[in-house]
Protein backbone atom coordinates (compact mmCIF):
# COMPACT_ATOMS: atom_id res chain seq x y z
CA UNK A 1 14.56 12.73 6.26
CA UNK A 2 11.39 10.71 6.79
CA UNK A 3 11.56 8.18 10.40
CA UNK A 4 11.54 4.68 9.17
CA UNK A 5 11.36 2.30 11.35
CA UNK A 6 11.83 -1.34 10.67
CA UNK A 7 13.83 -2.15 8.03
CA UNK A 8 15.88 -0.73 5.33
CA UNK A 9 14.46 -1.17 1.51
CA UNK A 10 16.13 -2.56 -1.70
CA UNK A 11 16.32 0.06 -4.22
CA UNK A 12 17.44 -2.34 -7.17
CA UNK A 13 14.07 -3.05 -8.42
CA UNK A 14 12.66 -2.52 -12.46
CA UNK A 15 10.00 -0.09 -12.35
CA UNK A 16 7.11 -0.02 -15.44
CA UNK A 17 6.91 2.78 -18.10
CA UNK A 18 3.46 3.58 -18.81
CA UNK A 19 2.66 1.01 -21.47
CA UNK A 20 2.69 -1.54 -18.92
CA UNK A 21 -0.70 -0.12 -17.81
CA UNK A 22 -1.90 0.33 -21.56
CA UNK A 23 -2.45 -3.68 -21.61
CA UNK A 24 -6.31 -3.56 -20.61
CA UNK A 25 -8.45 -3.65 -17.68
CA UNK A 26 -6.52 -6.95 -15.98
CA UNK A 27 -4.11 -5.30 -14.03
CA UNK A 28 -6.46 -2.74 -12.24
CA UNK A 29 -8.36 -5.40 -11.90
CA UNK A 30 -6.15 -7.41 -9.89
CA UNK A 31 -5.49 -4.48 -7.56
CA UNK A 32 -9.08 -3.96 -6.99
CA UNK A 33 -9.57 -7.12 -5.85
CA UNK A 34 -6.40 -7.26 -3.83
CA UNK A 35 -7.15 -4.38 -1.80
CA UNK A 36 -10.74 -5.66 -0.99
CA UNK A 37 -8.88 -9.03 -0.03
CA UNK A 38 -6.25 -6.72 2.33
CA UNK A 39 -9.49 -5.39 3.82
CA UNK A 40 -10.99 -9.15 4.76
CA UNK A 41 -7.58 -9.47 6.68
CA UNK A 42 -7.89 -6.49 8.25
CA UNK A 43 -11.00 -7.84 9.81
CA UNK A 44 -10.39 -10.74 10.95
CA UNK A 45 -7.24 -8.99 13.07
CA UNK A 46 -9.27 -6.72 14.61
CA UNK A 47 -12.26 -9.90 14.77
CA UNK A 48 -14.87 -7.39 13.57
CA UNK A 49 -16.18 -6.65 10.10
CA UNK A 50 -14.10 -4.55 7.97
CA UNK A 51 -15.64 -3.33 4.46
CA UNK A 52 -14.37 -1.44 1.55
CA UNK A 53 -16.64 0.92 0.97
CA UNK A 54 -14.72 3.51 -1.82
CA UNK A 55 -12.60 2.59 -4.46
CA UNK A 56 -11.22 5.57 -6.32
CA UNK A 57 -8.36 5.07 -9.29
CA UNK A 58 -5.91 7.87 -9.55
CA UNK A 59 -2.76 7.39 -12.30
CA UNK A 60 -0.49 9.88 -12.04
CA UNK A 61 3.25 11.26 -12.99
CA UNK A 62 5.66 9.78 -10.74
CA UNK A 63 7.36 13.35 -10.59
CA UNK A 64 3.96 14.43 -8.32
CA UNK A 65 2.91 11.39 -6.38
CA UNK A 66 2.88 13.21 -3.21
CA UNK A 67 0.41 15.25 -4.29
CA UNK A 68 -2.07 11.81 -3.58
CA UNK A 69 -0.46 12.38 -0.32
CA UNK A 70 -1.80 15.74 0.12
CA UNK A 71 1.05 17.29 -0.84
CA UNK A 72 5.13 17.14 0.07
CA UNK A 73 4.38 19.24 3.29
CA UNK A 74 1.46 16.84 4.47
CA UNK A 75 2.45 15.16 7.46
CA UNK A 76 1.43 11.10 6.98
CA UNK A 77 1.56 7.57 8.55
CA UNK A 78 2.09 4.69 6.45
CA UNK A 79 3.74 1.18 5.71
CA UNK A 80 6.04 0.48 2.82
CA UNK A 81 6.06 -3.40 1.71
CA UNK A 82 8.17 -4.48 -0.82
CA UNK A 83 7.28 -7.45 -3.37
CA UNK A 84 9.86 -10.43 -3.75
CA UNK A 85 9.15 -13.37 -5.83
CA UNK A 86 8.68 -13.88 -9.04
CA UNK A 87 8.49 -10.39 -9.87
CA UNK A 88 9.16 -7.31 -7.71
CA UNK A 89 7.31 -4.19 -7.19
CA UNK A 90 6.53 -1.77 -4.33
CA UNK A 91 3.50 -1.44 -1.81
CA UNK A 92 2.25 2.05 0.80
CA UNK A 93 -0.44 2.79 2.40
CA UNK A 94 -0.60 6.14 3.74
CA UNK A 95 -3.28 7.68 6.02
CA UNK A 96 -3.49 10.86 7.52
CA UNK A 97 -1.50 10.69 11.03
CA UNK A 98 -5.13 11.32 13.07
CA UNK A 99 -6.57 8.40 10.99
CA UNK A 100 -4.10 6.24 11.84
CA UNK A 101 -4.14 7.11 15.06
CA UNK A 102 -7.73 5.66 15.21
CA UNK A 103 -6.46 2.62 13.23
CA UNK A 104 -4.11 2.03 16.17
CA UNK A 105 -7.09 2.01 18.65
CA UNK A 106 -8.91 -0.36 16.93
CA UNK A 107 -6.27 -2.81 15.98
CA UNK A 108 -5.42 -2.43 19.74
CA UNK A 109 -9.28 -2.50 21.30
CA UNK A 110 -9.23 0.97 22.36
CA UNK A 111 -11.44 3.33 23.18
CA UNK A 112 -11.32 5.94 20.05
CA UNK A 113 -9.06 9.07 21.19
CA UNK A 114 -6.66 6.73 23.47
CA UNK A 115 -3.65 7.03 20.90
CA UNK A 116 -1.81 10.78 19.68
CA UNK A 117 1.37 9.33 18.84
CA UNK A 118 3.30 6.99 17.36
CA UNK A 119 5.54 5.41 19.14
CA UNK A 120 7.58 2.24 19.50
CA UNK A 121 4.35 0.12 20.09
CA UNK A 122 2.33 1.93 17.66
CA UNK A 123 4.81 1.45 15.36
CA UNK A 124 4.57 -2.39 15.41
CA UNK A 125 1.05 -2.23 15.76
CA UNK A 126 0.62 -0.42 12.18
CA UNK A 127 3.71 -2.36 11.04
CA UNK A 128 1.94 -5.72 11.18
CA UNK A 129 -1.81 -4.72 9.77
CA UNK A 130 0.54 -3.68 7.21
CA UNK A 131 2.21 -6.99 6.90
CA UNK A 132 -1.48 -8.65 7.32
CA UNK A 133 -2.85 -5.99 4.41
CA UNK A 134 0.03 -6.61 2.29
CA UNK A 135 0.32 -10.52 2.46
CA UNK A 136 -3.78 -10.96 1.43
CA UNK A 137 -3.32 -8.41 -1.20
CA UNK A 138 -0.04 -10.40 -2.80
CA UNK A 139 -2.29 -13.76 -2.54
CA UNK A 140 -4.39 -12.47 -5.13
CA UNK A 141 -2.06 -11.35 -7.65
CA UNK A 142 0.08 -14.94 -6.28
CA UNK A 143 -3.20 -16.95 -6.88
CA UNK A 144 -4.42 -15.01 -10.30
CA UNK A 145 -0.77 -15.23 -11.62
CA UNK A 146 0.50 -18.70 -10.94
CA UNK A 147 3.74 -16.29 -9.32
CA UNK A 148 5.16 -16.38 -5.77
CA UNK A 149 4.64 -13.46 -4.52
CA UNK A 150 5.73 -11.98 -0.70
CA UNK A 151 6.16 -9.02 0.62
CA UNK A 152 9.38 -7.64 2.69
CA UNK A 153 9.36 -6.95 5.93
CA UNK A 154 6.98 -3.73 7.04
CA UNK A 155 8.70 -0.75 7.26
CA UNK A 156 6.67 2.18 9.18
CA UNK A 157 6.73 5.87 8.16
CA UNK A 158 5.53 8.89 10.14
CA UNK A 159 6.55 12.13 8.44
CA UNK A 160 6.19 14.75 5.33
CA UNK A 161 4.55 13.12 2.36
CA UNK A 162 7.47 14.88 0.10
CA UNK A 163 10.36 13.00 2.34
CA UNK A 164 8.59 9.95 2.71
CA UNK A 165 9.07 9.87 -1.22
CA UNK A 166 12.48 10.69 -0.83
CA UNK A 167 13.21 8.10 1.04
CA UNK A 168 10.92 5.39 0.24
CA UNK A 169 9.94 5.44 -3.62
CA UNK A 170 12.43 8.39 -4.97
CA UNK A 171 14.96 5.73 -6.25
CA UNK A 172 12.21 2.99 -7.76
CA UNK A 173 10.64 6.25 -9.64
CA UNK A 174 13.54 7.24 -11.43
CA UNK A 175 12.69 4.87 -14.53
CA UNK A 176 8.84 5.23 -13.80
CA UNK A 177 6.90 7.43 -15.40
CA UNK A 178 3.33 6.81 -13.81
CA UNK A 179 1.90 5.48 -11.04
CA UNK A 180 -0.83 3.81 -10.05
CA UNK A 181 -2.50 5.12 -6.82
CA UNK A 182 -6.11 4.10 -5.17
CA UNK A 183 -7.98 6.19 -2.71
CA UNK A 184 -9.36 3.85 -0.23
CA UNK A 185 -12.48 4.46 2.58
CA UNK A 186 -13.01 1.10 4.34
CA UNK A 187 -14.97 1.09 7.79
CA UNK A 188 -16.81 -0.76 10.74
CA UNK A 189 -20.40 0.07 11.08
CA UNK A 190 -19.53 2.79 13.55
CA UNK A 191 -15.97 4.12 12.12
CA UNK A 192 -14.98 5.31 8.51
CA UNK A 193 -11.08 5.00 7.50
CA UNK A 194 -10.04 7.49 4.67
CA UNK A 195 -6.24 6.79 3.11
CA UNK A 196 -4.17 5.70 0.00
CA UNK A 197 -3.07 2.28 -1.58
CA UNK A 198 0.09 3.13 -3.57
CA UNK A 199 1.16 0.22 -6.28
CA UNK A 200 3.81 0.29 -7.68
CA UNK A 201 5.25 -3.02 -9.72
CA UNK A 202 7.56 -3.97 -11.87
CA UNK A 203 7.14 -4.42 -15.57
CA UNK A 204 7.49 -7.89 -14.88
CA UNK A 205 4.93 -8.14 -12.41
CA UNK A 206 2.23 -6.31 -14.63
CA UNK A 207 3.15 -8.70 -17.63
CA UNK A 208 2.65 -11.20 -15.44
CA UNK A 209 -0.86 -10.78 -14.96
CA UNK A 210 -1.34 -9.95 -18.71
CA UNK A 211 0.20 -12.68 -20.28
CA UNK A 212 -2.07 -15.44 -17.41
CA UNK A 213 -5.04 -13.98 -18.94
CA UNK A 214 -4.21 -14.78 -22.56
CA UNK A 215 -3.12 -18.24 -21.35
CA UNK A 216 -6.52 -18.86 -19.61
């Protein structure tokens, strides 16, 4: 069973079929520009430049998402943020557990190497760039959709990718049939961060965004 720590997650949320994501180029769109915005906050926590500097779109069945993990037997770090508001939907961002190691350091001025665990501290520490990451990437759906969008409480994960879906996104997936998952690279000048930006809304919240771009 994967080790969350934080809080536990509502499981009563709609989850899209893949036509949602047949409804052009708006909704990829939106994440694109969230994530870059969840960068931007990054930086100014760590009050250093933070830039995205990869981008990569992956869709795939909901049956195999841990396979963007690396596999169910790849050991990760991540935060889970759930979206409340208007319309609901599902946020992780998973890293390699040596990668977020060096997150840790730099959220927490470090020299690089100083953290090999995650502990109680570390925990918090990832939990609220998490929270930070999450809340800029909700303002820009929030301020593209006219909807009030916020995101749960973080909830930290350190174990197998295959039981952190278990646990995390195994109920919201039953109804799913795709997801939409972007490999992210964002660094300082002097340190490159490799991990995954996992999306996964409601119907509601895609048609959202849809239906504010044929009102424009």
């Amino acid at each position: 069973m994967a080790e969350l720590k934080g809080r536990k997650m509502s499981t009563n949320q709609e989850t899209p079929g893949p036509a949602a994501y047949h409804q052009g180029d708006r909704w990829a769109q939106l994440v694109f520009e969230g994530i870059n915005s969840s960068v931007s906050g990054l930086s100014e926590m760590v009050g250093q430049e933070v830039r995205v500097t990869s981008l990569d779109p992956r869709q795939r069945d909901a049956g195999k998402v841990h396979d963007l993990l690396g596999g169910p037997e790849k050991l990760i770090a991540g935060v889970y943020l759930g979206i409340e508001g208007t319309a609901p939907g599902q946020l992780l961002l998973a890293f390699d557990p040596e990668t977020a190691y060096k997150l840790i350091d730099m959220l927490m001025a470090q020299p690089p190497g100083t953290t090999t665990e995650i502990g109680e501290m570390e925990a918090s520490v990832l939990g609220e760039m998490g929270n930070v990451m999450g809340s800029f990437f909700l303002t820009v759906l929030g301020d593209n959709t006219d909807g009030q969008l916020m995101p749960t409480p973080p909830l930290v994960i350190h174990d197998m990718a295959g039981s952190v879906i278990d646990a995390v996104l195994a109920q919201m997936m039953l109804d799913a049939d795709d997801i939409m998952a972007v490999e992210t690279k964002f660094g300082t000048a002097d340190m490159e961060i490799e991990g995954a930006f996992l999306v996964l809304p409601s119907t509601a919240l895609v048609n959202l965004a849809v239906q504010e771009r044929r009102a424009a």
